[in-house]
N, C-alpha and C. Protein backbone atom coordinates (compact mmCIF):
# COMPACT_ATOMS: atom_id res chain seq x y z
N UNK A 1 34.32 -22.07 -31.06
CA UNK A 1 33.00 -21.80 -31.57
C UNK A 1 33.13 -21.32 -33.02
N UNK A 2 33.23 -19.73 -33.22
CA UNK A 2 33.32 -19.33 -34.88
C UNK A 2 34.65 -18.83 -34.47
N UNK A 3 35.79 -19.62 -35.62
CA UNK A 3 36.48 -18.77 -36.42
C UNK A 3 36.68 -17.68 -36.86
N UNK A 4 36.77 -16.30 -36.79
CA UNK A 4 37.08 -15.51 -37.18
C UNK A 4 38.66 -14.99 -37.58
N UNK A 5 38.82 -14.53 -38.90
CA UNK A 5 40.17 -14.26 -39.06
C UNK A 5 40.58 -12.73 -38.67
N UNK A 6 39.63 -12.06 -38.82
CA UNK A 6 40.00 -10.94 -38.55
C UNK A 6 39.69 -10.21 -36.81
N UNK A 7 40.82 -10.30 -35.85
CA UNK A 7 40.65 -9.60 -34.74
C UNK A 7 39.85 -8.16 -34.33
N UNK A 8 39.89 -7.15 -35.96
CA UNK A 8 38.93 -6.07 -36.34
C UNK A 8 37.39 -6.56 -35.76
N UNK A 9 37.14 -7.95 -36.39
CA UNK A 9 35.56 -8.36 -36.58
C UNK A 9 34.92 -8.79 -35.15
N UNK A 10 35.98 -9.20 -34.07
CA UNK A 10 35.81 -10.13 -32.97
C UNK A 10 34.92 -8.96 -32.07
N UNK A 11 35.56 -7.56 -31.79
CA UNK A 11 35.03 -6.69 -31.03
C UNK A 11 33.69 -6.75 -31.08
N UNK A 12 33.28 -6.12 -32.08
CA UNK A 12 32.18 -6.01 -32.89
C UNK A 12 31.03 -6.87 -32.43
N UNK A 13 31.31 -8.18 -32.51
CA UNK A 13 30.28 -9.05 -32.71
C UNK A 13 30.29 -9.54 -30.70
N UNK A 14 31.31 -8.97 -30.27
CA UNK A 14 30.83 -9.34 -28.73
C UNK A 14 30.26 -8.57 -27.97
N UNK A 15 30.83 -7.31 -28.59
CA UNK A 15 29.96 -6.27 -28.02
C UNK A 15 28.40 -6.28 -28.37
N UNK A 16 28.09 -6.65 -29.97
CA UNK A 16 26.80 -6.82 -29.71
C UNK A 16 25.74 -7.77 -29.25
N UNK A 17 26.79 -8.77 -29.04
CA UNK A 17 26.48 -10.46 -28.57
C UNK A 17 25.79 -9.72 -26.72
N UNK A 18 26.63 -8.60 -26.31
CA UNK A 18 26.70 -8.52 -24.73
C UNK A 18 25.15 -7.44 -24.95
N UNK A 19 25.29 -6.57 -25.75
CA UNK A 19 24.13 -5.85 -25.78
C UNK A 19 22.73 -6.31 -25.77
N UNK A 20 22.87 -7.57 -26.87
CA UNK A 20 21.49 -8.28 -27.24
C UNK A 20 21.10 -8.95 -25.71
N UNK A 21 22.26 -9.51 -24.89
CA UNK A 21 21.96 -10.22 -23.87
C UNK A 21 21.30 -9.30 -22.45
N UNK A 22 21.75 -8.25 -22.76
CA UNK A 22 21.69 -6.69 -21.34
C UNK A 22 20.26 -5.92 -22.18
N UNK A 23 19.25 -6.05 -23.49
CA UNK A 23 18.53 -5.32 -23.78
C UNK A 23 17.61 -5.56 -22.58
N UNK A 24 16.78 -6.87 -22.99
CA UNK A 24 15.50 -7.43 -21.63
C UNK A 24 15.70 -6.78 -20.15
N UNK A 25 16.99 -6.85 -19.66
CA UNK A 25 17.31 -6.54 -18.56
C UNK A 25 17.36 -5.34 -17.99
N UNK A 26 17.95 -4.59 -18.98
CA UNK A 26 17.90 -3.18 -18.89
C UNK A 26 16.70 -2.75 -18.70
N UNK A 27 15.71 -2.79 -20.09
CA UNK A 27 14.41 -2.36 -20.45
C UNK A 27 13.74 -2.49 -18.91
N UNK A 28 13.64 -3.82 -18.83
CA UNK A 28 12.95 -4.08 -16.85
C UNK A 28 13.11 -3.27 -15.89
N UNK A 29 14.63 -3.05 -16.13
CA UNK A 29 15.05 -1.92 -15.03
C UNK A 29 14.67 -0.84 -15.06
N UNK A 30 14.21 -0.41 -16.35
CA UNK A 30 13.43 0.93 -16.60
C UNK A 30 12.58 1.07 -16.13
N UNK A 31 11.81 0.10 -16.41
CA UNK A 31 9.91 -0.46 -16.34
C UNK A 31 10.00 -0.28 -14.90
N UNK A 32 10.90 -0.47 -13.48
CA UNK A 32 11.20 -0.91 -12.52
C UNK A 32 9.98 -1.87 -11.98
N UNK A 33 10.05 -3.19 -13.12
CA UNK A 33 8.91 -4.30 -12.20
C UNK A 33 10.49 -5.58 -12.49
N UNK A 34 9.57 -6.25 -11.67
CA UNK A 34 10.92 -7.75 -11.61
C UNK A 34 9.89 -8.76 -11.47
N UNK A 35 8.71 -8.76 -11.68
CA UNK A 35 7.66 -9.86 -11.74
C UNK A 35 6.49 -9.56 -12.96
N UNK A 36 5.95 -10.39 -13.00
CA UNK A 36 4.67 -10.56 -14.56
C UNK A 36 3.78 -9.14 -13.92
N UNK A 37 3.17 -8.88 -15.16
CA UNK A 37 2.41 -8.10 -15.01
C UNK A 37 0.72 -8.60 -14.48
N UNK A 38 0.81 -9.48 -14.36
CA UNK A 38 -0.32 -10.06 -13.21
C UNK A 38 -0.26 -10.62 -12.26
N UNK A 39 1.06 -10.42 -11.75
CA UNK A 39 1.30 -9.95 -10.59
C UNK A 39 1.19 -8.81 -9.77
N UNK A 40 1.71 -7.97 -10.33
CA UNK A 40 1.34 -6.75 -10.25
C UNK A 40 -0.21 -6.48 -9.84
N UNK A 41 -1.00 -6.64 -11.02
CA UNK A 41 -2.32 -6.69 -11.02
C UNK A 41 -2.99 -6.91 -9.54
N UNK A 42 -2.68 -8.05 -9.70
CA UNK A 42 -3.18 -8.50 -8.43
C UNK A 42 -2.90 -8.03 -7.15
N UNK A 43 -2.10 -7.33 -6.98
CA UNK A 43 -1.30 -6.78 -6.01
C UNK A 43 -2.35 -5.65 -5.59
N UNK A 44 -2.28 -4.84 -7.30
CA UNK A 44 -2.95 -3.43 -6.85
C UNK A 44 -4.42 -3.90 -6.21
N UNK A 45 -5.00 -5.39 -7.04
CA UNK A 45 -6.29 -5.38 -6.35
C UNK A 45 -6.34 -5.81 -4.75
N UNK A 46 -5.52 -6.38 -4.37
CA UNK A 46 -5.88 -6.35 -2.98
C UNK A 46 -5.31 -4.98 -2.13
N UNK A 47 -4.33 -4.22 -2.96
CA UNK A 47 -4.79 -2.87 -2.40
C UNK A 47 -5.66 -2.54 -2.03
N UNK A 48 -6.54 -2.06 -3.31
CA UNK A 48 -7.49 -1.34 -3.81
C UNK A 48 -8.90 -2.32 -2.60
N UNK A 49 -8.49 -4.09 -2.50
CA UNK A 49 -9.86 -4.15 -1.15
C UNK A 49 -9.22 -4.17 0.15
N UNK A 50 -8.16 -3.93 0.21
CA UNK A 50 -7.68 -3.38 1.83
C UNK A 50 -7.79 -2.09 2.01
N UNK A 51 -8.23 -1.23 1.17
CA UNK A 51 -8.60 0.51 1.01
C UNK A 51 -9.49 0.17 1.85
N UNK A 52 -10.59 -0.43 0.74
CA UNK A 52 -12.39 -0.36 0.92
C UNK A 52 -12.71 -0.60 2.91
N UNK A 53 -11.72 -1.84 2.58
CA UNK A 53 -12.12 -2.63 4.09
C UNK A 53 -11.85 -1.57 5.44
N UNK A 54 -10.88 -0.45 5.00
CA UNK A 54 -10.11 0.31 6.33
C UNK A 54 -11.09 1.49 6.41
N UNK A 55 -11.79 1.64 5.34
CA UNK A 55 -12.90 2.82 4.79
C UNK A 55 -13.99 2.43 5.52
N UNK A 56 -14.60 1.20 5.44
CA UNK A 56 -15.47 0.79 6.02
C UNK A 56 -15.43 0.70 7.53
N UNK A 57 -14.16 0.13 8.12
CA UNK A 57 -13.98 -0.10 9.47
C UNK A 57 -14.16 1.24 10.11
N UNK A 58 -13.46 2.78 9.34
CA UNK A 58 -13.36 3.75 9.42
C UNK A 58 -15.26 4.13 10.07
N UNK A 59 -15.54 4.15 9.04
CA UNK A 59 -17.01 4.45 8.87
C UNK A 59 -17.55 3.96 10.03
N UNK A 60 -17.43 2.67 10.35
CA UNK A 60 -18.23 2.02 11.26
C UNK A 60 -17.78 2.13 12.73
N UNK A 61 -16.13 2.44 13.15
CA UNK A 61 -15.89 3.06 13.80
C UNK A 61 -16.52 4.37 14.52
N UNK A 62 -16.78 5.32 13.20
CA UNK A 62 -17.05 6.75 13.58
C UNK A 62 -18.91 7.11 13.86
N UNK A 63 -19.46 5.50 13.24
CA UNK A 63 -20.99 5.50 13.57
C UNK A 63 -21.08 5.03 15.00
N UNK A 64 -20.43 4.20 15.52
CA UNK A 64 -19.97 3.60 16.82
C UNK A 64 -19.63 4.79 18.04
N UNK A 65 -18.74 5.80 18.10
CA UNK A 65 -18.39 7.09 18.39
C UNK A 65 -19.34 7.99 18.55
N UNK A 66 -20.25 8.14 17.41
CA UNK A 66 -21.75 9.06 17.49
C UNK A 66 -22.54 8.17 18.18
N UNK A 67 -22.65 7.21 18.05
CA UNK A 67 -24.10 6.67 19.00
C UNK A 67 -23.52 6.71 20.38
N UNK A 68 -22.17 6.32 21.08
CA UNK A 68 -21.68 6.93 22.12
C UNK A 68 -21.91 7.80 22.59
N UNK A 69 -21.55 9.13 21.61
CA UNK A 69 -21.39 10.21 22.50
C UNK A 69 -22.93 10.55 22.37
N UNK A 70 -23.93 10.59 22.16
CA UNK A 70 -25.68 10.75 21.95
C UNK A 70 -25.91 9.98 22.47
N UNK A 71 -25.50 8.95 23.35
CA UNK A 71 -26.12 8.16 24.45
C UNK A 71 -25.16 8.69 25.99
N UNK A 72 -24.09 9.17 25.30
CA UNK A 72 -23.18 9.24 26.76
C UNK A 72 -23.63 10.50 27.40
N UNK A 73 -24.12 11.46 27.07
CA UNK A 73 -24.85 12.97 27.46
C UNK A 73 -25.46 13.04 28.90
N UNK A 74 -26.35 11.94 28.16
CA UNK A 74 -27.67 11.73 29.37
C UNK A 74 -27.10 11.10 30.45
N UNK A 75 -26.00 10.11 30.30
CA UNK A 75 -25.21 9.53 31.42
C UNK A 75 -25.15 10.49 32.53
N UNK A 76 -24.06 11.03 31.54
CA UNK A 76 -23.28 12.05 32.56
C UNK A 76 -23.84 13.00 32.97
N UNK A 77 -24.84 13.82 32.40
CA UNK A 77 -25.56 14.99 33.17
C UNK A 77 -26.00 14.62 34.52
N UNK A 78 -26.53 12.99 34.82
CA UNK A 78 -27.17 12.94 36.13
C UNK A 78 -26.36 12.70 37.12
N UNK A 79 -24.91 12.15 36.74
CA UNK A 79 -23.67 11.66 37.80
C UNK A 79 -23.22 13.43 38.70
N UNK A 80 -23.31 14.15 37.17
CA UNK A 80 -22.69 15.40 37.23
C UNK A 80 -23.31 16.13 38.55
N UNK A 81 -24.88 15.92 38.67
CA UNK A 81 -25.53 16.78 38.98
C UNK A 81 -25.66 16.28 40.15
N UNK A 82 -26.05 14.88 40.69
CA UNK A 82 -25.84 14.84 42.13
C UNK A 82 -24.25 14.35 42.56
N UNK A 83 -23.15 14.48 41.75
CA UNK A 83 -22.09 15.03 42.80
C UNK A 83 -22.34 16.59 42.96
N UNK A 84 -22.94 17.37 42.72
CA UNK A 84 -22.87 18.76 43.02
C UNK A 84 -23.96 19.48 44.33
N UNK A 85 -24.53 18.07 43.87
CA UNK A 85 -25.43 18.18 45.01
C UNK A 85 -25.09 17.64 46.72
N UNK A 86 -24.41 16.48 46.19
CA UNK A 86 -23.71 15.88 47.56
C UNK A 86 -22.73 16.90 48.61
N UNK A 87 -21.69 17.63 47.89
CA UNK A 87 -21.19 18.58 48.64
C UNK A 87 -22.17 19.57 49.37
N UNK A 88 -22.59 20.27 48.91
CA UNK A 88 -23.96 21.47 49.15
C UNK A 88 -24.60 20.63 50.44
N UNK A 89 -25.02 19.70 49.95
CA UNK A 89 -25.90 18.87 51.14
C UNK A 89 -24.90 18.32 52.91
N UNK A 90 -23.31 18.13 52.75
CA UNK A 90 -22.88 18.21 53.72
C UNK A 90 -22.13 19.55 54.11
């Protein structure tokens, strides 16, 4: 490739030949991403609507639970009351 006469000069220029090649790589490794940054992006956004969606299910879950238990009351008071009555009566 190049000629060089002086073995002094050879170090030099490979070491920075290896540096220039390890900067990008390094730097990334810092950054710690290994894909585009809209990738990323996109990533956080379907986070950010698999939040919403578990928030919501959440919600609708716990409206589901209250209308239960405010309908289940009245159930049970009348089951309650004539098993208490059935014993007494034999």
């Amino acid at each position: 490739m190049f000629n060089f006469k002086s073995k002094k000069m050879t170090l030099p220029l490979m070491l920075g030949l290896v540096l220039t090649l390890l900067t990008p790589v390094l730097a990334q490794a810092e950054l710690g991403g290994s894909g585009s940054t809209a990738a990323r992006d996109v990533a956080a956004q379907r986070e950010a609507q698999e939040r919403k969606l578990e928030k919501k299910r959440q919600k609708a879950a716990e409206a589901q639970k209250a209308a239960e238990a405010q309908a289940q009351p009245a159930e049970t008071q009348q089951p309650a009351e004539t098993q208490q009555e059935k014993p007494a009566a034999q």
